[in-house]
N, C-alpha and C. Protein backbone atom coordinates (compact mmCIF):
# COMPACT_ATOMS: atom_id res chain seq x y z
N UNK A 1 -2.28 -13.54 5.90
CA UNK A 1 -1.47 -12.81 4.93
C UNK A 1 -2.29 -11.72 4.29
N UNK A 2 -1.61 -10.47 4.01
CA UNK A 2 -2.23 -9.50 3.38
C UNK A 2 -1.91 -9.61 1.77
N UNK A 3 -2.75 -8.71 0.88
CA UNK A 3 -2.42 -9.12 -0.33
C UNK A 3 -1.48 -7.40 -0.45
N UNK A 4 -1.42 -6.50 0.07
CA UNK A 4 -1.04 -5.39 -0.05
C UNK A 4 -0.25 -5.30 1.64
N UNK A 5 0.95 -5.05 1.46
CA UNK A 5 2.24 -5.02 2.34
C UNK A 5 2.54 -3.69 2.20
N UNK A 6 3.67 -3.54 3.47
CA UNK A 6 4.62 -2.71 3.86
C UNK A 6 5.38 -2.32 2.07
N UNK A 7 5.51 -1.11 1.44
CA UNK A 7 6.47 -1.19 0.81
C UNK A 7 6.33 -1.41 -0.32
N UNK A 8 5.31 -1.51 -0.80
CA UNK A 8 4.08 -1.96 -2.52
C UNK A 8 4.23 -0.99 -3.22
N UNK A 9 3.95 -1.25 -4.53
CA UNK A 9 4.01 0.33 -5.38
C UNK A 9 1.99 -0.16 -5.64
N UNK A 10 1.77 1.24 -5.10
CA UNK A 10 -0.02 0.95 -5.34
C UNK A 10 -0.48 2.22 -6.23
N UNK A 11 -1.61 1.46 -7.39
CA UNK A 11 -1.91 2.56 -7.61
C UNK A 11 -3.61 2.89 -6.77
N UNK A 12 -4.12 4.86 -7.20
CA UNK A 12 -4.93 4.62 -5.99
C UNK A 12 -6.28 4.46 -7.28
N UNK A 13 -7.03 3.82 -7.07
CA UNK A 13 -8.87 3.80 -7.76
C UNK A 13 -9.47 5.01 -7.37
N UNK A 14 -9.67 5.48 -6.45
CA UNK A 14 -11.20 6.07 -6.00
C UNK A 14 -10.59 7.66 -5.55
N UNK A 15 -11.09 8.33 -5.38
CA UNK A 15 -10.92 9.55 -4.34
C UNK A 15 -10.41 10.72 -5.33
N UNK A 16 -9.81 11.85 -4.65
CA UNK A 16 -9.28 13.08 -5.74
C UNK A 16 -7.72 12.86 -5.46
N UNK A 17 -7.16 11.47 -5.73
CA UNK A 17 -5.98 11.14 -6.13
C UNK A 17 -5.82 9.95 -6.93
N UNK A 18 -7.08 9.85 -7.60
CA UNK A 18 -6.60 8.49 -8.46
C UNK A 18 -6.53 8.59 -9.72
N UNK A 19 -5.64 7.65 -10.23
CA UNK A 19 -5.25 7.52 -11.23
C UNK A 19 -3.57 7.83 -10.43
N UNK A 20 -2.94 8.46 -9.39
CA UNK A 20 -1.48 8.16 -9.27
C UNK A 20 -1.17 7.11 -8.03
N UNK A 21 0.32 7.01 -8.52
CA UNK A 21 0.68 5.84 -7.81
C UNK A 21 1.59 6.03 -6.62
N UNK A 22 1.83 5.52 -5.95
CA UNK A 22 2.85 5.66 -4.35
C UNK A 22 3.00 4.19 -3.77
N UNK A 23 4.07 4.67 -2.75
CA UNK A 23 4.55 3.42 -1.84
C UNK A 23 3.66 3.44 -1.04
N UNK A 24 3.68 1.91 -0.41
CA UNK A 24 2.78 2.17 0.83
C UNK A 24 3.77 2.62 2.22
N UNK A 25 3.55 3.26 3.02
CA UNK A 25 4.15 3.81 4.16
C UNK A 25 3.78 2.65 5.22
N UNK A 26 2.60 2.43 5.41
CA UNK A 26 2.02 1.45 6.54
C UNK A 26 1.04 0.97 6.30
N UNK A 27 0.53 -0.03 6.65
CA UNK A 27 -0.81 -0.90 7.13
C UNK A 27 -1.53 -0.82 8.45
N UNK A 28 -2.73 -0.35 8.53
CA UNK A 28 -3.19 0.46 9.66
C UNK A 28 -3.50 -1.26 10.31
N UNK A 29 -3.63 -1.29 11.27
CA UNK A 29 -3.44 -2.73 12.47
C UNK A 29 -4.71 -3.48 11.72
N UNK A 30 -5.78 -3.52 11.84
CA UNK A 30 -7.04 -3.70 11.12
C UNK A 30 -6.79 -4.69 10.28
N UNK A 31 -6.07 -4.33 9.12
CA UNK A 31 -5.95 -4.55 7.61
C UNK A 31 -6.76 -4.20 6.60
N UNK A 32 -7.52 -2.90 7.12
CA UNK A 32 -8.15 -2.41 5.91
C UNK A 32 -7.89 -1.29 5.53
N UNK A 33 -7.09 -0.52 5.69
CA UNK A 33 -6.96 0.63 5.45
C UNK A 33 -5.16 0.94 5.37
N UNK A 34 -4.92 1.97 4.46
CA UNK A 34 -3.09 1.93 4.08
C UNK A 34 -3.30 3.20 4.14
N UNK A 35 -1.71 3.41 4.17
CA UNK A 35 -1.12 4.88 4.12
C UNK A 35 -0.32 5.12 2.96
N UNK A 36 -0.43 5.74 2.07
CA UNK A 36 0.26 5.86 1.11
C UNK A 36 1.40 7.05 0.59
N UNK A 37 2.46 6.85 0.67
CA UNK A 37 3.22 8.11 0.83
C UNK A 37 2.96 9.37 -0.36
N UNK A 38 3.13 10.61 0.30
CA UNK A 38 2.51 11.93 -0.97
C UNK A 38 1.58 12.40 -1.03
N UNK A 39 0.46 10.91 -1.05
CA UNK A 39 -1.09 10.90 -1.69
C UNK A 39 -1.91 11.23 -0.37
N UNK A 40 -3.15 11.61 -0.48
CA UNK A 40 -4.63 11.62 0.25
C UNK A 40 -3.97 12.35 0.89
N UNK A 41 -3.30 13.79 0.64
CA UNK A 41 -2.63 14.71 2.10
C UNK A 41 -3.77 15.67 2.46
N UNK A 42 -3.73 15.52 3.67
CA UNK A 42 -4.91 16.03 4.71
C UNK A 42 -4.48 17.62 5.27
N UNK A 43 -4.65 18.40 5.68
CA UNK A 43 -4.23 19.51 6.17
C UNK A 43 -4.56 19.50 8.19
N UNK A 44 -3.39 19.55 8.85
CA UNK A 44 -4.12 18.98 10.20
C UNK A 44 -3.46 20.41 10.88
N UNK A 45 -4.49 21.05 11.87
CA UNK A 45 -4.03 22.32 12.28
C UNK A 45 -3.08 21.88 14.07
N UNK A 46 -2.13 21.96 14.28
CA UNK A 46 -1.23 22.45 15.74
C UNK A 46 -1.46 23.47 16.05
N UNK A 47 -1.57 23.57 17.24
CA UNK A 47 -1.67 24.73 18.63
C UNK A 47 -0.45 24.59 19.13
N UNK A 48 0.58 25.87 19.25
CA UNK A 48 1.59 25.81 19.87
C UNK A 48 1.41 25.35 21.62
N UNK A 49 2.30 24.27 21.83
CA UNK A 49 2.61 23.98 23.23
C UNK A 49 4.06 24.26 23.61
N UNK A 50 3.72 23.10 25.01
CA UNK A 50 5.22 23.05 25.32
C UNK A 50 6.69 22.16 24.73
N UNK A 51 5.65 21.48 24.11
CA UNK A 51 6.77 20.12 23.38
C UNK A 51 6.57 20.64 21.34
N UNK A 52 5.50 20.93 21.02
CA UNK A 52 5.42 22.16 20.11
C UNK A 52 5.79 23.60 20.10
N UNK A 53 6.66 24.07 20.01
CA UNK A 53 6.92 25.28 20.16
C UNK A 53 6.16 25.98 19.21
N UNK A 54 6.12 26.04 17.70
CA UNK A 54 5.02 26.50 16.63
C UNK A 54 4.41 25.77 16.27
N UNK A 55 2.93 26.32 16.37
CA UNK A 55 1.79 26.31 15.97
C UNK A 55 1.42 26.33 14.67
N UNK A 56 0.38 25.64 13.89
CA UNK A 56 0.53 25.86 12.32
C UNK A 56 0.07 24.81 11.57
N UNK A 57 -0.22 24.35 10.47
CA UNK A 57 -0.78 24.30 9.69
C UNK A 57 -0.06 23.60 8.88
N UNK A 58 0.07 21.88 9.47
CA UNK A 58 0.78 20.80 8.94
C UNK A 58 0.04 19.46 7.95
N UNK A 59 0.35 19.36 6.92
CA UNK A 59 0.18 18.44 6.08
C UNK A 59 0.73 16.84 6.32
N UNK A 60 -0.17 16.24 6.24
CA UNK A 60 0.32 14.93 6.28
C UNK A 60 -0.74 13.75 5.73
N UNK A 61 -0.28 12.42 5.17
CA UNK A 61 -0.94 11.71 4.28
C UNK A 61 -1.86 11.08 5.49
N UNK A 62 -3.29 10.99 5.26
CA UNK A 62 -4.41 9.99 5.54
C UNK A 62 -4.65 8.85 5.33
N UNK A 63 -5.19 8.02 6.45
CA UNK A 63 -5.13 6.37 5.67
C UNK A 63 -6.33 6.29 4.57
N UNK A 64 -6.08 5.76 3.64
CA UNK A 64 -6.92 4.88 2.56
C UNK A 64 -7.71 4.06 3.25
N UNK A 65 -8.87 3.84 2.35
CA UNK A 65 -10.00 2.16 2.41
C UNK A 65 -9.00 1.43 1.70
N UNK A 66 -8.46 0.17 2.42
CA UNK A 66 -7.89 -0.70 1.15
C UNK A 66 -8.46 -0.97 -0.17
N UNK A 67 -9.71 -0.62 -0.11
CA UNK A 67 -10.69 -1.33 -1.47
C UNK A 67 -10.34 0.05 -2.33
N UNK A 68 -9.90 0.76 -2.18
CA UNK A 68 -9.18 2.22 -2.82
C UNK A 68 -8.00 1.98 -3.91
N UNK A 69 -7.30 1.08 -3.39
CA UNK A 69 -5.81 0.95 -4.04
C UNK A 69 -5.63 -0.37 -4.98
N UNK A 70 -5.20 -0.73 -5.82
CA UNK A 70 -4.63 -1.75 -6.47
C UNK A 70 -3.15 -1.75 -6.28
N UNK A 71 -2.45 -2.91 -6.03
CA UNK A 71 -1.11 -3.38 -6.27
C UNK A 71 -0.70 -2.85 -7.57
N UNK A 72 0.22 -2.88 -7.77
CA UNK A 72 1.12 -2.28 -9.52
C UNK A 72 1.98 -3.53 -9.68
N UNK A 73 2.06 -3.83 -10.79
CA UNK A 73 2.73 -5.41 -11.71
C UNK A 73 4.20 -4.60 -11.97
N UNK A 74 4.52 -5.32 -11.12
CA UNK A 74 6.14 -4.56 -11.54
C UNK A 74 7.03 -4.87 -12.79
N UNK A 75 5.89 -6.16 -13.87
CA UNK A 75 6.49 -6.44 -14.61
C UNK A 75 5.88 -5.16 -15.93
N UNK A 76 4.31 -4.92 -15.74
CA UNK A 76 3.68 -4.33 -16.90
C UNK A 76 3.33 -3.24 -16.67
N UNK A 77 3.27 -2.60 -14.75
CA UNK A 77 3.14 -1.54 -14.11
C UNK A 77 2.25 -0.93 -14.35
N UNK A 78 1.16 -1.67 -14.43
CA UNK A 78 -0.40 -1.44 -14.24
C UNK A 78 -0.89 -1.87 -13.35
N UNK A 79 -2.11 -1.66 -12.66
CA UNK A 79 -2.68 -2.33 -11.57
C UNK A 79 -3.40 -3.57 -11.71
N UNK A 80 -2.88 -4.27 -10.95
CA UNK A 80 -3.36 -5.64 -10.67
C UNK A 80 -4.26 -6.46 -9.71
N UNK A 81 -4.78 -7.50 -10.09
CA UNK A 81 -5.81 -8.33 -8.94
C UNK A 81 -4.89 -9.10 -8.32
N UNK A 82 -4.60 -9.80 -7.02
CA UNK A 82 -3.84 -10.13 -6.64
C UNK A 82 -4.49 -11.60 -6.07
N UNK A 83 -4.21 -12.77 -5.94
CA UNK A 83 -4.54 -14.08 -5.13
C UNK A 83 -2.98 -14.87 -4.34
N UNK A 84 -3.64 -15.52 -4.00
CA UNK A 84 -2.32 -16.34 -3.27
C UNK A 84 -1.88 -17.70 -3.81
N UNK A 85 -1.04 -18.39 -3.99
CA UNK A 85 -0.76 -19.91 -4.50
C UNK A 85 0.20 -20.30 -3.56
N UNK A 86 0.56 -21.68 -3.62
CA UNK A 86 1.42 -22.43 -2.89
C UNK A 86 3.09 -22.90 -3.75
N UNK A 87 4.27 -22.33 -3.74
CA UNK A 87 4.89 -22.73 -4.58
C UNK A 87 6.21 -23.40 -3.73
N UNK A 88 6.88 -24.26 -4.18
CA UNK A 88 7.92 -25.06 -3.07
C UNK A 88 9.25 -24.53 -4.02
N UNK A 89 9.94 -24.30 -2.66
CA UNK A 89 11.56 -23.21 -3.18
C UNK A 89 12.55 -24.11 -3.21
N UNK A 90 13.92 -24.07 -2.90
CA UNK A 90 15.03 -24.98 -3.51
C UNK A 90 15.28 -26.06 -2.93
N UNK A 91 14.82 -25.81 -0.81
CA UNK A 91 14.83 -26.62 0.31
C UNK A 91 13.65 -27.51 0.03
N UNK A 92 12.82 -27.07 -0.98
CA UNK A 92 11.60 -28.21 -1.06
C UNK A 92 10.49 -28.08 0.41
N UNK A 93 10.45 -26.60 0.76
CA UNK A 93 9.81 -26.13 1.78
C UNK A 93 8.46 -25.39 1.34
N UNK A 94 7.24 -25.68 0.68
CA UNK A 94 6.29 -24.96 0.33
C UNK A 94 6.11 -23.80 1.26
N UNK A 95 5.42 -22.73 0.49
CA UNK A 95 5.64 -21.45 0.92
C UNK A 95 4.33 -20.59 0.04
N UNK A 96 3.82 -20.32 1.07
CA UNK A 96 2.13 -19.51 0.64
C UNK A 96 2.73 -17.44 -0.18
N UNK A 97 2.84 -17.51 -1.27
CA UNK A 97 3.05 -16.15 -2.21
C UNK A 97 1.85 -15.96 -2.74
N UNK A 98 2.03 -14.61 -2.90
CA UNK A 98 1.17 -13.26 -3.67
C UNK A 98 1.41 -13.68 -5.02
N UNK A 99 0.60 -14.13 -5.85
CA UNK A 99 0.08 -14.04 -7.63
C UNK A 99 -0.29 -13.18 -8.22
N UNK A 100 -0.23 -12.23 -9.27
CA UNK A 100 -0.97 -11.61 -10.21
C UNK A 100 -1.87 -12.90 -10.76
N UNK A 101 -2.93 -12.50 -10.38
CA UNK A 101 -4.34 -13.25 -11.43
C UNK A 101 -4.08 -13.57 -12.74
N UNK A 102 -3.75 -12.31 -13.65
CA UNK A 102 -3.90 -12.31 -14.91
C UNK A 102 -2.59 -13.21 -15.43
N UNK A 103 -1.45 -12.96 -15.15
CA UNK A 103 -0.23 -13.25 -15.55
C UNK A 103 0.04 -14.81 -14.96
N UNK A 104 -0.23 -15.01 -13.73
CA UNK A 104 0.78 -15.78 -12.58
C UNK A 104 1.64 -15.41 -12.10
N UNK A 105 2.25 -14.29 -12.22
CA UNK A 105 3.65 -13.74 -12.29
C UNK A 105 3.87 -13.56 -10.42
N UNK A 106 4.43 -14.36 -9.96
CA UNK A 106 4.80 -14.34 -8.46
C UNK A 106 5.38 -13.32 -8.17
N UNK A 107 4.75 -12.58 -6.89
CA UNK A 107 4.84 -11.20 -6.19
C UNK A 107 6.18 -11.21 -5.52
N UNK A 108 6.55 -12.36 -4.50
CA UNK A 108 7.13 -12.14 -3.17
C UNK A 108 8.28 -13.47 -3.49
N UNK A 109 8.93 -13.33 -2.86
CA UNK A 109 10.53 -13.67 -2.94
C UNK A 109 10.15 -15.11 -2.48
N UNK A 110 10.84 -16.62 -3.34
CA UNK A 110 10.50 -17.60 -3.21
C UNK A 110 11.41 -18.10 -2.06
């Protein structure tokens, strides 16, 4: 299990975009590194081809170091430390969820 998913509101720590926040777009295969939509935009140059018709000078977001980003507390929407616990749902089926440290406040749908 990852502690940072598909679809997170993250904010970023480190780099010349932190202090703002974004979705995550993807999880690079690895699990160390995210894509964050908006943020870390890279400038990547195209050469017109045949399946490119123009050539030019396209922007698009770069993956992150995961150790870059914090999760956001959707209750206090600050960034958070994240761990895992074991909590059992209505079927009485235990089920491994995402914790805020500080709070307890369960991440992921019981």
């Amino acid at each position: 299990m990852r502690k940072i998913r598909k679809g997170d509101l993250v904010a970023i720590l480190a780099g010349k975009d932190r202090g703002k926040t974004g979705k995550v777009m993807r999880v690079i295969a690895d699990g160390k590194r995210v894509v964050v939509e908006q943020l870390n935009i890279h400038k990547h140059h195209l050469k017109a081809t045949a399946q490119v018709r123009e050539g030019g000078i396209v922007r698009k977001e770069a993956p992150l170091d995961i150790s870059n980003v914090a999760l956001v507390s959707p209750s206090t929407g600050k960034p958070v430390r994240v761990g895992f616990d074991w909590v059992v749902n209505e079927q009485g089926e235990r089920r491994k969820v995402r914790v805020v440290h500080k709070t307890g406040e369960v991440l992921d749908k019981v």
